[in-house]
N, C-alpha and C. Protein backbone atom coordinates (compact mmCIF):
# COMPACT_ATOMS: atom_id res chain seq x y z
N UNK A 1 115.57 52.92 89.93
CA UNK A 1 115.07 54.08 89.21
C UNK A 1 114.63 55.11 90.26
N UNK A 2 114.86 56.05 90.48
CA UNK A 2 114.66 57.29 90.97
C UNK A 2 113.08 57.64 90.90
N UNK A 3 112.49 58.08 91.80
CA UNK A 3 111.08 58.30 92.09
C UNK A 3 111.00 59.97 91.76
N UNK A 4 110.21 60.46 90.71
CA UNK A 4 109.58 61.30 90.86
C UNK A 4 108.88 62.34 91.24
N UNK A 5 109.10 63.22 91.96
CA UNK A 5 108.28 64.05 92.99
C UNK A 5 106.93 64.29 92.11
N UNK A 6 106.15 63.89 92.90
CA UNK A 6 104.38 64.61 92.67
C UNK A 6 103.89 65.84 92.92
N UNK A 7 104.89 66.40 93.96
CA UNK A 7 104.38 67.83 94.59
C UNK A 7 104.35 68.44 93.60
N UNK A 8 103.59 69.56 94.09
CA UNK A 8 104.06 71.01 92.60
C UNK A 8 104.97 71.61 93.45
N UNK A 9 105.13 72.93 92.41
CA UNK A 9 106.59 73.54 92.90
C UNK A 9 106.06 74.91 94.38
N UNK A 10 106.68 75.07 94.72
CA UNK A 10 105.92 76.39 96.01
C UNK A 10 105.35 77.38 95.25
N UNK A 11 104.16 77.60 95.22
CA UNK A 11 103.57 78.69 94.77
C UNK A 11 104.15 80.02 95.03
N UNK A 12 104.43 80.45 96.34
CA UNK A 12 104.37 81.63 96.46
C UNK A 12 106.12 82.15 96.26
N UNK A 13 106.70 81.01 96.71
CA UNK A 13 108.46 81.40 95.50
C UNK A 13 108.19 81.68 93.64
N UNK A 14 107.38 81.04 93.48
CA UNK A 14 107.23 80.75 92.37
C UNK A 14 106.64 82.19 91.81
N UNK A 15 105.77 82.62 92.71
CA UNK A 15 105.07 83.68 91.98
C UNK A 15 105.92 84.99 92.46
N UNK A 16 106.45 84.73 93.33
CA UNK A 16 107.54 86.36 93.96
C UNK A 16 109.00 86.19 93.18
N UNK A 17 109.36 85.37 92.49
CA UNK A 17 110.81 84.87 91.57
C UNK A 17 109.69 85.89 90.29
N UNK A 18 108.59 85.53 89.84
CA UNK A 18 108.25 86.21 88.64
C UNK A 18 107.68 87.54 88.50
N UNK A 19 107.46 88.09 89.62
CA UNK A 19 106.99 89.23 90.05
C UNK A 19 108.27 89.87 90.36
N UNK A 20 109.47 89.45 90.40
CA UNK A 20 110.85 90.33 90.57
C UNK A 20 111.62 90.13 89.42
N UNK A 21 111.00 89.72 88.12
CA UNK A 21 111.75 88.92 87.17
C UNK A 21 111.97 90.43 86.18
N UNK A 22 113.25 90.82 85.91
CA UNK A 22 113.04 91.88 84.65
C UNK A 22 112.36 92.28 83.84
N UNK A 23 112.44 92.93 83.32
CA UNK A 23 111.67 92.90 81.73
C UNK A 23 112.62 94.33 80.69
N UNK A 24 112.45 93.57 79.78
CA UNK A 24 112.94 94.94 78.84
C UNK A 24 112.33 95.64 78.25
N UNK A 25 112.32 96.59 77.33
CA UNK A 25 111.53 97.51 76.99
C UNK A 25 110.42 96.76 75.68
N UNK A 26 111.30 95.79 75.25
CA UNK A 26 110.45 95.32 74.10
C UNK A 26 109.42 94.57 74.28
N UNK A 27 109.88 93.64 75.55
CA UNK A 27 108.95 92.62 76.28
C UNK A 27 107.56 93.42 77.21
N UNK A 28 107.97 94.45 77.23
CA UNK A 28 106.92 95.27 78.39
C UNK A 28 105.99 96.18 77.12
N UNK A 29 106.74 96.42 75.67
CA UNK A 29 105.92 96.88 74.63
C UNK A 29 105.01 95.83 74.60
N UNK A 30 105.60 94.61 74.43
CA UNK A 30 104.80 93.63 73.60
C UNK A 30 103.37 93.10 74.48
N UNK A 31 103.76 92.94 75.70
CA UNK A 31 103.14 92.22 76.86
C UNK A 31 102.20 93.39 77.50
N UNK A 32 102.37 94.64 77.31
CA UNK A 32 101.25 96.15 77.64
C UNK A 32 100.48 96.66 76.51
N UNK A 33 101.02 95.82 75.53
CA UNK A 33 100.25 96.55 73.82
C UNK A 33 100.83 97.62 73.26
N UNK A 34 101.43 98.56 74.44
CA UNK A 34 102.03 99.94 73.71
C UNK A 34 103.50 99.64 72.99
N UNK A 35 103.78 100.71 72.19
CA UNK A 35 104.67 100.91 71.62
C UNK A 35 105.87 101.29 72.76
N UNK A 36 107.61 100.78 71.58
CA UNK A 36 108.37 101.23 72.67
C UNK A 36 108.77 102.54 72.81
N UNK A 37 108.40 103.48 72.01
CA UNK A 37 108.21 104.95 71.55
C UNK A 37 107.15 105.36 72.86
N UNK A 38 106.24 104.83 73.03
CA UNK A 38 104.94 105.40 74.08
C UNK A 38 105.67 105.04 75.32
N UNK A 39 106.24 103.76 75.41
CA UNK A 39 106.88 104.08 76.59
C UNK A 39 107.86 104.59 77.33
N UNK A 40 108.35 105.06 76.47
CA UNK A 40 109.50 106.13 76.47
C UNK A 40 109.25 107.21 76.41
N UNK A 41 108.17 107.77 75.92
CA UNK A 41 107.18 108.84 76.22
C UNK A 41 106.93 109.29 77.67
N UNK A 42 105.91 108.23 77.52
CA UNK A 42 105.48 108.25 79.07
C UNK A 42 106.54 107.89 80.35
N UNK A 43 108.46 107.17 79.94
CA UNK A 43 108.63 107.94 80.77
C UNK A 43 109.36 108.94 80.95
N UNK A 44 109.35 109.50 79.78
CA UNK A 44 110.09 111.14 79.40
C UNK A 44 109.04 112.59 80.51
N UNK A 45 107.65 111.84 80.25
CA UNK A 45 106.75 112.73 80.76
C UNK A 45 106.43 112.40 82.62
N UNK A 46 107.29 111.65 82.99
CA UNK A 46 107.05 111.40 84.39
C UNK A 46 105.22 110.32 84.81
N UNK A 47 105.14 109.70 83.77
CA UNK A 47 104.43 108.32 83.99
C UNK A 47 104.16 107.29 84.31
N UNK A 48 106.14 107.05 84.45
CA UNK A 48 106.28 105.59 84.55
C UNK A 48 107.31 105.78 85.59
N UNK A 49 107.22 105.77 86.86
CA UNK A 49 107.91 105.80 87.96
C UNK A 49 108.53 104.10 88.31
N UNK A 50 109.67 104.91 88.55
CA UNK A 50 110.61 103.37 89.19
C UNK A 50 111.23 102.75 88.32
N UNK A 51 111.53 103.33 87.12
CA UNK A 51 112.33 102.70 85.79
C UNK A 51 113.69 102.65 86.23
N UNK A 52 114.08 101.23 86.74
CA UNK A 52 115.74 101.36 86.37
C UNK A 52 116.67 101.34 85.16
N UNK A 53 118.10 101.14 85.34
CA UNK A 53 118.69 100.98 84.10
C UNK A 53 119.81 99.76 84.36
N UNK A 54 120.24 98.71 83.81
CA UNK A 54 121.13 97.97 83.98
C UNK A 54 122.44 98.08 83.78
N UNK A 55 123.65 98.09 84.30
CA UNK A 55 125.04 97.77 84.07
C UNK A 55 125.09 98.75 82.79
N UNK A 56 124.42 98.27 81.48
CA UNK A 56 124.72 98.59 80.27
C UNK A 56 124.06 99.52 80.10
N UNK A 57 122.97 100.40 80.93
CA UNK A 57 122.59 101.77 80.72
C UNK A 57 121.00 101.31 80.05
N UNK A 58 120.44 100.20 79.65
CA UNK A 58 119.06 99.78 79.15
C UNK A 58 117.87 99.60 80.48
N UNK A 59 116.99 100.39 79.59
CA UNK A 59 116.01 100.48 81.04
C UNK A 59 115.31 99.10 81.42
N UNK A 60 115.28 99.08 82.13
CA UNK A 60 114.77 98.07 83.17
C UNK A 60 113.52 98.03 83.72
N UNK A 61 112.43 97.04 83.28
CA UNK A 61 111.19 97.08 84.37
C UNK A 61 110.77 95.79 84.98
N UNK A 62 109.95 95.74 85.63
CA UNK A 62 109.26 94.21 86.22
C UNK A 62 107.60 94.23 86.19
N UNK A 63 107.17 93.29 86.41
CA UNK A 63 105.92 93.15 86.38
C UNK A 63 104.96 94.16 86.75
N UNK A 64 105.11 94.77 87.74
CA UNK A 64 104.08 95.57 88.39
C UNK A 64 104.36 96.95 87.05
N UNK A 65 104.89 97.53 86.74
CA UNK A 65 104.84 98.53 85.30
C UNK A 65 103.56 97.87 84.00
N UNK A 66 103.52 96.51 84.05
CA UNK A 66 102.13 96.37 82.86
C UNK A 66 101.06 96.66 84.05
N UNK A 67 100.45 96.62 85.17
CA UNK A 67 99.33 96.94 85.60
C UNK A 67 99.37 98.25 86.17
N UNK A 68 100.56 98.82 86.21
CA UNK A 68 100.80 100.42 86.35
C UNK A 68 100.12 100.84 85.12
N UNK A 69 100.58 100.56 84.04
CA UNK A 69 100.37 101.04 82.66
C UNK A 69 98.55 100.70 82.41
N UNK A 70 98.08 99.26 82.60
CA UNK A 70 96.64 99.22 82.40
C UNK A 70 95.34 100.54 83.38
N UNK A 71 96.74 100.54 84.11
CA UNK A 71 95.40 101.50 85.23
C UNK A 71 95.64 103.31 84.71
N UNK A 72 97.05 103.59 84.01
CA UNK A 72 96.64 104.63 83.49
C UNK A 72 96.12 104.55 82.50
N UNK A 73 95.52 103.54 81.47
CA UNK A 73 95.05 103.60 80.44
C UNK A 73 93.11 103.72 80.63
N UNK A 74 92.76 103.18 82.42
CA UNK A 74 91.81 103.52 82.29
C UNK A 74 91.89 104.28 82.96
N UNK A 75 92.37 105.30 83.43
CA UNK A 75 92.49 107.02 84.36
C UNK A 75 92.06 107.60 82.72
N UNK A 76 93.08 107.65 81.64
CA UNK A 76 92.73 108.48 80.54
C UNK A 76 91.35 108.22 79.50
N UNK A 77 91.17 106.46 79.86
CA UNK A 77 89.53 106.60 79.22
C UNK A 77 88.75 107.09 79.41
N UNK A 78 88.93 107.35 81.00
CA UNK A 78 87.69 108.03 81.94
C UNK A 78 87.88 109.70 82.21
N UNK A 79 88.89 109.97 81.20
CA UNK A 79 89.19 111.62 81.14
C UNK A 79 90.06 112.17 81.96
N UNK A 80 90.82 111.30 82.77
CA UNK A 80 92.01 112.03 83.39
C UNK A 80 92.96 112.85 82.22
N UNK A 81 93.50 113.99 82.74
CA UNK A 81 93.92 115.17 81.66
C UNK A 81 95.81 114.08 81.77
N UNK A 82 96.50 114.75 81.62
CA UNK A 82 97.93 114.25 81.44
C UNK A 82 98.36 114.92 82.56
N UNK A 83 98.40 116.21 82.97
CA UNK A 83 98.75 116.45 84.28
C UNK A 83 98.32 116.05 85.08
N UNK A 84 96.98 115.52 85.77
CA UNK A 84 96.68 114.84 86.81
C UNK A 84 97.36 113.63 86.94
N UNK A 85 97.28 112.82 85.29
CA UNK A 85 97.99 111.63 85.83
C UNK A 85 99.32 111.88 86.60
N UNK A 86 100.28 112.91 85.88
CA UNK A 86 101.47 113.35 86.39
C UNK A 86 101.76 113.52 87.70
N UNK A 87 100.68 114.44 88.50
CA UNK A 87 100.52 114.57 89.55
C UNK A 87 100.34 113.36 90.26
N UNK A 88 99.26 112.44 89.75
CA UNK A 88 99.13 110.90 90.48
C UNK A 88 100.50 110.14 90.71
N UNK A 89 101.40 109.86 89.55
CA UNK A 89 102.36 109.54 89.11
C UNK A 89 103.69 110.13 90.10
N UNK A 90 103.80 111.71 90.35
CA UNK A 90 104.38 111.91 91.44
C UNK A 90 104.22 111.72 92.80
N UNK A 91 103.07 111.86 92.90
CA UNK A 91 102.48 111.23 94.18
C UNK A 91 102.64 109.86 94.68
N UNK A 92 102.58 108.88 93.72
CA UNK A 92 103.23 107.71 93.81
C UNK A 92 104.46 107.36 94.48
N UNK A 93 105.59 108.33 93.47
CA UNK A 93 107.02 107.85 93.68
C UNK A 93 107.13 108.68 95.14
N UNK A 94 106.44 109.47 95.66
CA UNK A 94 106.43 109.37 96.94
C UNK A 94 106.16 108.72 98.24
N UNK A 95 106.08 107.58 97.96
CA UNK A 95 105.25 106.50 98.83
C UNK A 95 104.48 107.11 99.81
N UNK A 96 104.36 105.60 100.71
CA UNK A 96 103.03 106.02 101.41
C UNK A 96 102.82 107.12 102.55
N UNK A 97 103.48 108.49 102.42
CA UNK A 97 103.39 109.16 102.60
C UNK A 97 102.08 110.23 102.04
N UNK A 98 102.00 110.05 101.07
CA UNK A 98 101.35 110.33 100.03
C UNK A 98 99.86 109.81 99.67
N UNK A 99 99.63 108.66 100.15
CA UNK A 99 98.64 107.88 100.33
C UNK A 99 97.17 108.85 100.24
N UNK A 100 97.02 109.24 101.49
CA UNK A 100 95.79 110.91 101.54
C UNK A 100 95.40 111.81 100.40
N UNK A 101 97.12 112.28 99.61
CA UNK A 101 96.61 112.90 98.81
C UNK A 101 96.21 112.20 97.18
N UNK A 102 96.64 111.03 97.28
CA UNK A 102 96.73 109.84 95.98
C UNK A 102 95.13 109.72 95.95
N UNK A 103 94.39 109.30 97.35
CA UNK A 103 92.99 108.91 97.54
C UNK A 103 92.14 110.08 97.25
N UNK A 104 92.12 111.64 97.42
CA UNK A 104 91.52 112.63 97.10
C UNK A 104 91.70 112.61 95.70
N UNK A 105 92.51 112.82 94.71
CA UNK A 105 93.07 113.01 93.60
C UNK A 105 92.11 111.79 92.82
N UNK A 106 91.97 110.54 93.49
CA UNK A 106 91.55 109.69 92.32
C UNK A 106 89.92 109.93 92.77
N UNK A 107 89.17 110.87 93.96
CA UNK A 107 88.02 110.55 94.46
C UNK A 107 87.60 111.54 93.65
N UNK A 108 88.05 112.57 93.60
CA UNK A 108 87.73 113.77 93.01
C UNK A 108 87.41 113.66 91.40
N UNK A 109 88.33 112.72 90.73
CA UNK A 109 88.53 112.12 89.59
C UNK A 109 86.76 110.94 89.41
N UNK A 110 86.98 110.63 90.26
CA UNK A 110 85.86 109.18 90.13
C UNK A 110 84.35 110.67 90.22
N UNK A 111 84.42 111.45 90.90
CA UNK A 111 83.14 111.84 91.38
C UNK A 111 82.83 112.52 89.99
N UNK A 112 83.73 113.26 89.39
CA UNK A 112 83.70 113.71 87.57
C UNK A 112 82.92 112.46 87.06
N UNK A 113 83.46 111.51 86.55
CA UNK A 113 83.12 110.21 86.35
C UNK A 113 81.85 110.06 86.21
N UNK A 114 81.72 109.80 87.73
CA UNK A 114 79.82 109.45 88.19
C UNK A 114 79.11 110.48 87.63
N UNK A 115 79.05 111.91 87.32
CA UNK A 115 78.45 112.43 86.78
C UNK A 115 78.41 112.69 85.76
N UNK A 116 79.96 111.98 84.75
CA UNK A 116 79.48 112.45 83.29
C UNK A 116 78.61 110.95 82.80
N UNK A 117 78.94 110.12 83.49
CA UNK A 117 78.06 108.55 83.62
C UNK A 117 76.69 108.69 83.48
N UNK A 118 76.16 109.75 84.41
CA UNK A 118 74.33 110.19 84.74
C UNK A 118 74.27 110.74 83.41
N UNK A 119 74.89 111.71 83.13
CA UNK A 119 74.86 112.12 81.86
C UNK A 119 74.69 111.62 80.63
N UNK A 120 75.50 110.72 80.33
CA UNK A 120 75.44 109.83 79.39
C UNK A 120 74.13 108.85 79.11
N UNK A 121 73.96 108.20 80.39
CA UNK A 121 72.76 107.62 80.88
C UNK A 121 71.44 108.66 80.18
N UNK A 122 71.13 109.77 81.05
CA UNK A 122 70.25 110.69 80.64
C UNK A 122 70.36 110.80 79.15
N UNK A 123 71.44 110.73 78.25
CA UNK A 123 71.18 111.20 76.82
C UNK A 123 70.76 109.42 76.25
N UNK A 124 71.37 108.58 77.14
CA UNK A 124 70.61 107.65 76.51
C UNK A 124 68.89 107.22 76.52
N UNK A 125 68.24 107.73 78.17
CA UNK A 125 66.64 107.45 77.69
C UNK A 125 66.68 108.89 76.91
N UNK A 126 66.52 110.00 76.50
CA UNK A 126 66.62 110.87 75.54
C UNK A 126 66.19 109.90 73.85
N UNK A 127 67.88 109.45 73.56
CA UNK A 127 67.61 108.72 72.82
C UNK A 127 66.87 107.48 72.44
N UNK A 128 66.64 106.40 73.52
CA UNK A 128 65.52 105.92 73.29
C UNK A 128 63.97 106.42 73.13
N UNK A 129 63.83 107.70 73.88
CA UNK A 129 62.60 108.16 74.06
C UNK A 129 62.59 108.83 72.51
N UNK A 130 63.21 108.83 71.98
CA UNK A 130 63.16 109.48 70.31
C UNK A 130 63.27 108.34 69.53
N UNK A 131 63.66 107.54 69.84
CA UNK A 131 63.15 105.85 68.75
C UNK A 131 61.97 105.91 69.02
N UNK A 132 61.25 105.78 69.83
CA UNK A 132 59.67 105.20 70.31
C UNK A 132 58.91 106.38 69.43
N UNK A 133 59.23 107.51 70.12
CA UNK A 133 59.05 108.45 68.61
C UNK A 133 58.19 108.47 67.51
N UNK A 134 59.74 107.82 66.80
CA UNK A 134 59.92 107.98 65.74
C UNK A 134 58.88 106.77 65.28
N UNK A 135 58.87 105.36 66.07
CA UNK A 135 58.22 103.97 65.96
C UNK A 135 56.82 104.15 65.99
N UNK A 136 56.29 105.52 67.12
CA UNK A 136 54.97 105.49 66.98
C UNK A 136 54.63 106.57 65.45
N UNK A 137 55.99 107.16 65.35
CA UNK A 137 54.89 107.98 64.14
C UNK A 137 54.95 107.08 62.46
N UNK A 138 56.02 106.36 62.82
CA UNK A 138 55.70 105.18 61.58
C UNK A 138 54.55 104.81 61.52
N UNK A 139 54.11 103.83 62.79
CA UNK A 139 53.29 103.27 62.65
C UNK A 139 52.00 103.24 62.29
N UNK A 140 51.83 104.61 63.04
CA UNK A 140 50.03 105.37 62.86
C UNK A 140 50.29 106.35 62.10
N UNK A 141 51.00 106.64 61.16
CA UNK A 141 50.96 107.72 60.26
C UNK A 141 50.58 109.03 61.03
N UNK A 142 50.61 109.33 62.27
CA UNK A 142 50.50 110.31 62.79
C UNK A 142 51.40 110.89 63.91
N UNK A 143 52.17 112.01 63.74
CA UNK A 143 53.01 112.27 64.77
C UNK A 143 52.45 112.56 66.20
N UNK A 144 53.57 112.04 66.75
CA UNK A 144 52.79 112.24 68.41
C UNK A 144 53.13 113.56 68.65
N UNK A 145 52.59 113.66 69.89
CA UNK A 145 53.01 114.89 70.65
C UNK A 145 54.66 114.89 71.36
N UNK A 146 55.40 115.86 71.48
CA UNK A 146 56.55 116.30 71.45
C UNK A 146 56.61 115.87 73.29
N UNK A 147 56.09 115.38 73.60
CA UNK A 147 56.47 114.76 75.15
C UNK A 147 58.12 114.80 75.49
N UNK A 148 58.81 114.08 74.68
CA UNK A 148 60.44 113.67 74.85
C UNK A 148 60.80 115.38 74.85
N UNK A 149 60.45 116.07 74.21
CA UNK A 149 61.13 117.38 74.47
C UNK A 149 60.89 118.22 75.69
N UNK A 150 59.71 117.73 76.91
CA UNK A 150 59.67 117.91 78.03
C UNK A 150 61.28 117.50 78.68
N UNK A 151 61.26 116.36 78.32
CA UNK A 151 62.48 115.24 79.19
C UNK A 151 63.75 116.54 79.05
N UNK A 152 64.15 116.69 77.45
CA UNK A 152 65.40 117.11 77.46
C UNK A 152 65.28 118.70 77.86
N UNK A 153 64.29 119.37 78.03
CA UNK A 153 64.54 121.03 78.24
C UNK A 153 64.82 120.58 79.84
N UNK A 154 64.44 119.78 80.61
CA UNK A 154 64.75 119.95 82.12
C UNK A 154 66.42 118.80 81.71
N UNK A 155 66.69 118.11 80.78
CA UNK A 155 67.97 117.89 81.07
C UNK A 155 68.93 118.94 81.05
N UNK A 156 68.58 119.87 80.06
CA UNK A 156 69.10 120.68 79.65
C UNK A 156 69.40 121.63 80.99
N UNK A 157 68.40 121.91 81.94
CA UNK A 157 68.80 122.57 83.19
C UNK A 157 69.68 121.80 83.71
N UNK A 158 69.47 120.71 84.24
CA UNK A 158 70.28 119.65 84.98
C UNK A 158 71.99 119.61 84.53
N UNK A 159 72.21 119.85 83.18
CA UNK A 159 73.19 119.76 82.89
C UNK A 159 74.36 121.08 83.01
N UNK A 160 73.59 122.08 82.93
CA UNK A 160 74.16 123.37 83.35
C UNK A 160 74.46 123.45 85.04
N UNK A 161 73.56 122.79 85.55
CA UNK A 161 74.05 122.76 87.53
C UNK A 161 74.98 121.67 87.43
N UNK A 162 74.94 120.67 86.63
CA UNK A 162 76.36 119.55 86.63
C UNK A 162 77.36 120.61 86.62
N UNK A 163 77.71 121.11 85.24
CA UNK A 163 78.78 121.51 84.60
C UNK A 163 79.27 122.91 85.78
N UNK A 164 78.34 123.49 86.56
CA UNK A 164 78.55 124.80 87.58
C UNK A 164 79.59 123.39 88.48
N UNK A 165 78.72 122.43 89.10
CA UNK A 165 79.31 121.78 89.93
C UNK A 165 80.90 121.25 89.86
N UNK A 166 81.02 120.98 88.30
CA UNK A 166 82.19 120.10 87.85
C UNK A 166 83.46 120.80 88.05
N UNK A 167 83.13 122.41 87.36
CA UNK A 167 83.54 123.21 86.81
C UNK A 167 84.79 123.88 88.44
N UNK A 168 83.70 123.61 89.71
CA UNK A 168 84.01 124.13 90.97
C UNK A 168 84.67 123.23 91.68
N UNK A 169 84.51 121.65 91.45
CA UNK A 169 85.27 120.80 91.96
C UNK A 169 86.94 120.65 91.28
N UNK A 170 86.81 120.70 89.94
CA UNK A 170 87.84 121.02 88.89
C UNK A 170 88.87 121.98 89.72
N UNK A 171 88.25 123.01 90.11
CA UNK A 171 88.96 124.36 90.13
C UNK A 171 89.41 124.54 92.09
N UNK A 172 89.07 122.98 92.79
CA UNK A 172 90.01 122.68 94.03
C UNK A 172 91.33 122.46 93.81
């Protein structure tokens, strides 16, 4: 009787055979969540860089297109417009030539970010500071003093030197 191998199989063939492995459009719908309409969209709109086509003219992708696709999905959560991605997206299919201006483009992007983040943050003690509020004037049948409206008239400045700031980084 013939003995068995125990080994496992080579990892790193194993994982570069599936990382070069096709995919079709339905399998890359199904396996990214999007539709095959969105992805044909996106790459009508210059999104999806590096799409081949096979023998029979059907587009062609591989693995690295679903984590292409997850990372523009969080560029647009975080408010990237559709032309920037575009721009990112061309910048890409330029390789690493391109590298310098890929890293400004997403820093410039992240630094928006961090400040609509503070922002958000700030409207959240806002809003807690208006539960407590509201909790102390339940409680003692007597309204407090308007303290929390100190907080938001200086957010209210703060947010106008954001938006000067945003507005000037935007407009590099």
């Amino acid at each position: 009787m013939p003995r068995r191998s125990t080994s496992l199989p080579n990892t790193k063939t194993t994982l570069a055979s599936h990382a070069n492995r096709r995919l079709r459009i339905g399998e890359l719908a199904a396996r990214s969540g999007r539709t095959v309409h969105a992805l044909r969209y996106y790459e009508s709109r210059g999104l999806l860089p590096f799409v081949t086509r096979d023998a029979q003219g059907r587009r062609s992708y591989h693995e690295q297109h679903i984590q292409w696709l997850m990372f523009l999905d969080r560029l647009q959560r975080t408010g990237m417009s559709l032309s920037e991605m575009q721009e990112y997206a061309g910048l890409v299919i330029l390789g690493r030539q391109s590298i310098p201006q890929r890293q400004s483009l997403l820093q410039t992007h992240l630094d928006v970010v961090e400040r609509e983040m503070e922002d958000i943050k700030q409207s959240q003690r806002l809003l807690r500071d208006k539960i407590e509020f509201y909790k102390i004037w339940h409680s003692t049948g007597q309204r407090p003093s308007d303290i929390w409206m100190e907080s938001l008239a200086t957010e209210s400045t703060r947010r106008s030197q954001r938006e000067r700031s945003s507005k000037h980084l935007r407009a590099r």
